[in-house]
Protein backbone atom coordinates (compact mmCIF):
# COMPACT_ATOMS: atom_id res chain seq x y z
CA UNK A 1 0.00 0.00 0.00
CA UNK A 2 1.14 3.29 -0.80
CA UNK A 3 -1.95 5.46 -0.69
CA UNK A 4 -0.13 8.57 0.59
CA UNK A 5 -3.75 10.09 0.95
CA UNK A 6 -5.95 10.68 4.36
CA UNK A 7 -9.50 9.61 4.48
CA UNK A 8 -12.10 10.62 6.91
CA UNK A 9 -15.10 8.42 7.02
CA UNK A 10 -18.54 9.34 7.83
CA UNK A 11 -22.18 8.67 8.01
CA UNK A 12 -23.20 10.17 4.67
CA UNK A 13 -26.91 11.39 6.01
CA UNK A 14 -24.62 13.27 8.97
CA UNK A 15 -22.08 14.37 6.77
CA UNK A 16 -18.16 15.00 7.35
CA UNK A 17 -16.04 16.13 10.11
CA UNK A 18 -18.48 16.41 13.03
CA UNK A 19 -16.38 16.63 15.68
CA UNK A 20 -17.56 15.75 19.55
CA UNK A 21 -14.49 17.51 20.73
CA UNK A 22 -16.08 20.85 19.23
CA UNK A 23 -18.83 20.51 21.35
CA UNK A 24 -19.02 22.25 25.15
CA UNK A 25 -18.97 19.24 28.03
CA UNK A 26 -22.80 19.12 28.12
CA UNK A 27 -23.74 18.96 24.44
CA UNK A 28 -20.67 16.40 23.47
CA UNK A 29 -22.09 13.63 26.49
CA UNK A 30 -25.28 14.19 25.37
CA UNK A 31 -24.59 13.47 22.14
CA UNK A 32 -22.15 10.50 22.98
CA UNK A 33 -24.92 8.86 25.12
CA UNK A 34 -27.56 9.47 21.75
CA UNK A 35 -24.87 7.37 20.09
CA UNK A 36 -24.89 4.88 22.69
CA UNK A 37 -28.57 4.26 23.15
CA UNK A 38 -29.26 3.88 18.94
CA UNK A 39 -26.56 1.04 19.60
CA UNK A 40 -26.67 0.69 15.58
CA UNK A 41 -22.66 1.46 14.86
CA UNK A 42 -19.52 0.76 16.50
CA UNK A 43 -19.59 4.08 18.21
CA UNK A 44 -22.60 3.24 19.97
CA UNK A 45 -19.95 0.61 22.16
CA UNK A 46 -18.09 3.33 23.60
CA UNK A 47 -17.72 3.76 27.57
CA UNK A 48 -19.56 6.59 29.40
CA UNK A 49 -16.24 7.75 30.45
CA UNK A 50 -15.59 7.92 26.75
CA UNK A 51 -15.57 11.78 25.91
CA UNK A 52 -13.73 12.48 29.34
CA UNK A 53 -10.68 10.20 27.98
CA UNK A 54 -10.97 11.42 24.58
CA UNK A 55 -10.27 15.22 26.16
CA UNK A 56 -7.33 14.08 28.04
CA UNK A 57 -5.42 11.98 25.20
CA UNK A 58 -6.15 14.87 22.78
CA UNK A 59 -4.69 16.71 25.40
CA UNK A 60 -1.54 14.85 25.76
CA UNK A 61 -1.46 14.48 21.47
CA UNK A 62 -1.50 18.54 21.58
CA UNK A 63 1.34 19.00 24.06
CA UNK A 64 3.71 16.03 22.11
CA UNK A 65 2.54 17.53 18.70
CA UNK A 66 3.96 21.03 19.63
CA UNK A 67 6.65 19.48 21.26
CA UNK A 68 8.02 18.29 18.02
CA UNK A 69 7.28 21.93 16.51
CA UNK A 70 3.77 21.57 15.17
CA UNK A 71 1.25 24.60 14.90
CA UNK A 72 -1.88 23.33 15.52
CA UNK A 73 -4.73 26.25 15.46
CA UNK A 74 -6.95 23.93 17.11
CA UNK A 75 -6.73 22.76 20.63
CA UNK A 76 -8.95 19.33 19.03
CA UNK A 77 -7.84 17.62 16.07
CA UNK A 78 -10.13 16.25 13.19
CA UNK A 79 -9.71 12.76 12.52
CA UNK A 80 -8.66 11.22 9.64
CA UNK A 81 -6.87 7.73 8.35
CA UNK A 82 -3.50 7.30 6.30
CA UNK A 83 -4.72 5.32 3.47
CA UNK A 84 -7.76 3.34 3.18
CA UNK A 85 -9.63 1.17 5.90
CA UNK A 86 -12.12 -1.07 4.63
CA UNK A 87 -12.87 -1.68 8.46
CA UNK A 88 -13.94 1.68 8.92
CA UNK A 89 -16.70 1.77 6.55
CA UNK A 90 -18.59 -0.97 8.48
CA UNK A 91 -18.75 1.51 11.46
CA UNK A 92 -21.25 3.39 9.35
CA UNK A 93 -24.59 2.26 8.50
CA UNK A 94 -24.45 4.02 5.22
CA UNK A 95 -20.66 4.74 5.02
CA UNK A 96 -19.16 8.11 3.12
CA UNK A 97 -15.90 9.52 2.95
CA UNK A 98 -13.84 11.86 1.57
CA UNK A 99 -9.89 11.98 0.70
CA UNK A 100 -7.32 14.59 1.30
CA UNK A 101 -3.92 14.15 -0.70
CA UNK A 102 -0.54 13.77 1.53
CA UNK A 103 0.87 17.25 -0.41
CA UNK A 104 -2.66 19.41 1.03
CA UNK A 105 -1.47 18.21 4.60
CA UNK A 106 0.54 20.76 5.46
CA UNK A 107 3.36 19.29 8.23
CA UNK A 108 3.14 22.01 11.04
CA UNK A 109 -0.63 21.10 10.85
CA UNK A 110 -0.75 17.35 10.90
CA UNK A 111 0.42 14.77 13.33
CA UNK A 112 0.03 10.82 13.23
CA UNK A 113 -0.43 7.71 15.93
CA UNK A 114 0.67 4.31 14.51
CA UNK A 115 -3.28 3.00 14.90
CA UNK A 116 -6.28 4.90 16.92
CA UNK A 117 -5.64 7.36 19.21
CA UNK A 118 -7.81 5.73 22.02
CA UNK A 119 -5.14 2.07 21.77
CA UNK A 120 -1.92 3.91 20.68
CA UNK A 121 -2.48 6.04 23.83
CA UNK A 122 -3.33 3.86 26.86
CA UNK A 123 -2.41 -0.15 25.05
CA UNK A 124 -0.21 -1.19 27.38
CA UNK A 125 2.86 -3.23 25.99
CA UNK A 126 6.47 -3.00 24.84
CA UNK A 127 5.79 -1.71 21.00
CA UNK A 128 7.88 1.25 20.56
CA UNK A 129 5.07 3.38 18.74
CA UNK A 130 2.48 3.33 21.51
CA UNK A 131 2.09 6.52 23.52
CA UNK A 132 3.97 8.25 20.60
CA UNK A 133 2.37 11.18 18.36
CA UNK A 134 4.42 11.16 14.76
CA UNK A 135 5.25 14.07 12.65
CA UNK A 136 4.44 13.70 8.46
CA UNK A 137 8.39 12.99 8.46
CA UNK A 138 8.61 10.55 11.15
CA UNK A 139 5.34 8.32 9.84
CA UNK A 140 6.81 7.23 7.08
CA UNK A 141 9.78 5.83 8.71
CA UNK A 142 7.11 3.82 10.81
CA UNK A 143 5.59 2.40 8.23
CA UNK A 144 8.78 1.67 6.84
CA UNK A 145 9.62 -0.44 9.88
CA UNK A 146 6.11 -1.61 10.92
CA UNK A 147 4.30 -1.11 7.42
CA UNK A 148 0.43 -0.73 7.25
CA UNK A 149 -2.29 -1.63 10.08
CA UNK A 150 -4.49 -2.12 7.19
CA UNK A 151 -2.72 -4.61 5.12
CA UNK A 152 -1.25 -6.88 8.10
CA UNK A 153 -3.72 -6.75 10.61
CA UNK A 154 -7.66 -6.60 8.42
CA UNK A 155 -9.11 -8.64 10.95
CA UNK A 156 -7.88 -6.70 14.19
CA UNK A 157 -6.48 -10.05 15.75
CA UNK A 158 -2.70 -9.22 15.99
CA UNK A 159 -3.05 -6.07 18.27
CA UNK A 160 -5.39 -2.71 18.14
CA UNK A 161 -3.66 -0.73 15.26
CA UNK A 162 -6.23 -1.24 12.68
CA UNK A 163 -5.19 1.84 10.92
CA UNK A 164 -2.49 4.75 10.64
CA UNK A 165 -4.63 7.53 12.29
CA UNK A 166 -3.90 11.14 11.00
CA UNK A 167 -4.49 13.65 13.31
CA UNK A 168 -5.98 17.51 11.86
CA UNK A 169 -5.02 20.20 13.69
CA UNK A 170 -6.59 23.12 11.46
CA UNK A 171 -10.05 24.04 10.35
CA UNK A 172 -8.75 25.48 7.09
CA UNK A 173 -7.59 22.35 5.77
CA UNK A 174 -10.47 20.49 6.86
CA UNK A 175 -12.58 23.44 5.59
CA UNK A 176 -13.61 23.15 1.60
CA UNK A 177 -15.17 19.00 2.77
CA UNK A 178 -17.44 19.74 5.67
CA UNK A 179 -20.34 21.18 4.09
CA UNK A 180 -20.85 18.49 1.23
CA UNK A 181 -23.93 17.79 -0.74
């Protein structure tokens, strides 16, 4: 695989980049427990807890991100995959998404976990890309070493990275997708 592209799926009636992170406290549990109770998609498994861990590894993604010089303009990323994941569309009842080439992801904006967020963050064992946020340089020599979630690990039996996850720190690159028709 060399799909140097990032795709962000969605539910096409919904449409793209809906973000619980934009919402206040109140309005993001509220709509995390909607998801829960429709129990339809694979969101609807997520913990109560769920948005209240989600802050707090963003968090720490931020802080690492600008550690290794990025610029982010938001203090939430969007979220996005490094190539395509078949698995991803079957989180969707009626699955969309739409693709951003690797030259419109600007590198001060961008950053990368070797799988999900949620795993790469709190999986506990001795892989030397967990608890690590990548830069656009410093993902491809991980998939160099590791290759790609998607091609050696389709069934999500070997481990949690299911996926490259790419990590969008500004609205303006994020910005000519979200209102689709």
């Amino acid at each position: 695989m060399t799909d140097l592209k990032a795709y962000h799926y969605f539910e096409k009636r919904v449409g793209p980049f809906r973000n619980l992170s934009s919402l206040s406290e109140q309005d993001a549990e509220a709509v995390a427990q909607h998801i829960r109770q429709g129990g339809r998609n694979f969101a609807s498994q997520r913990s109560a807890d769920y948005m209240m861990i989600r802050r707090e590894l963003e968090r720490k993604a931020y802080e690492q991100f600008i550690s290794k010089g990025g610029k982010p303009t938001n203090r939430y990323p969007h979220y996005m995959t490094l190539g395509a994941c078949a698995w991803l569309e079957s989180w969707y009842t009626e699955p969309d998404w739409v693709t951003i080439s690797w030259e419109n992801l600007p590198a001060d904006s961008v950053s990368f976990t070797y799988g999900d967020l949620f795993p790469t963050m709190r999986y506990i064992d001795d892989k030397p890309y967990r608890k690590q946020v990548y830069t656009k340089d410093e993902i491809l020599d991980i998939i160099q070493s590791y290759g790609w979630p998607q091609e050696w690990n389709q069934q999500g039996d070997l481990g949690p990275e299911r996926y490259i996850e790419v990590q969008v720190w500004n609205e303006r690159i994020i910005r000519p997708y979200r209102y689709l028709d």
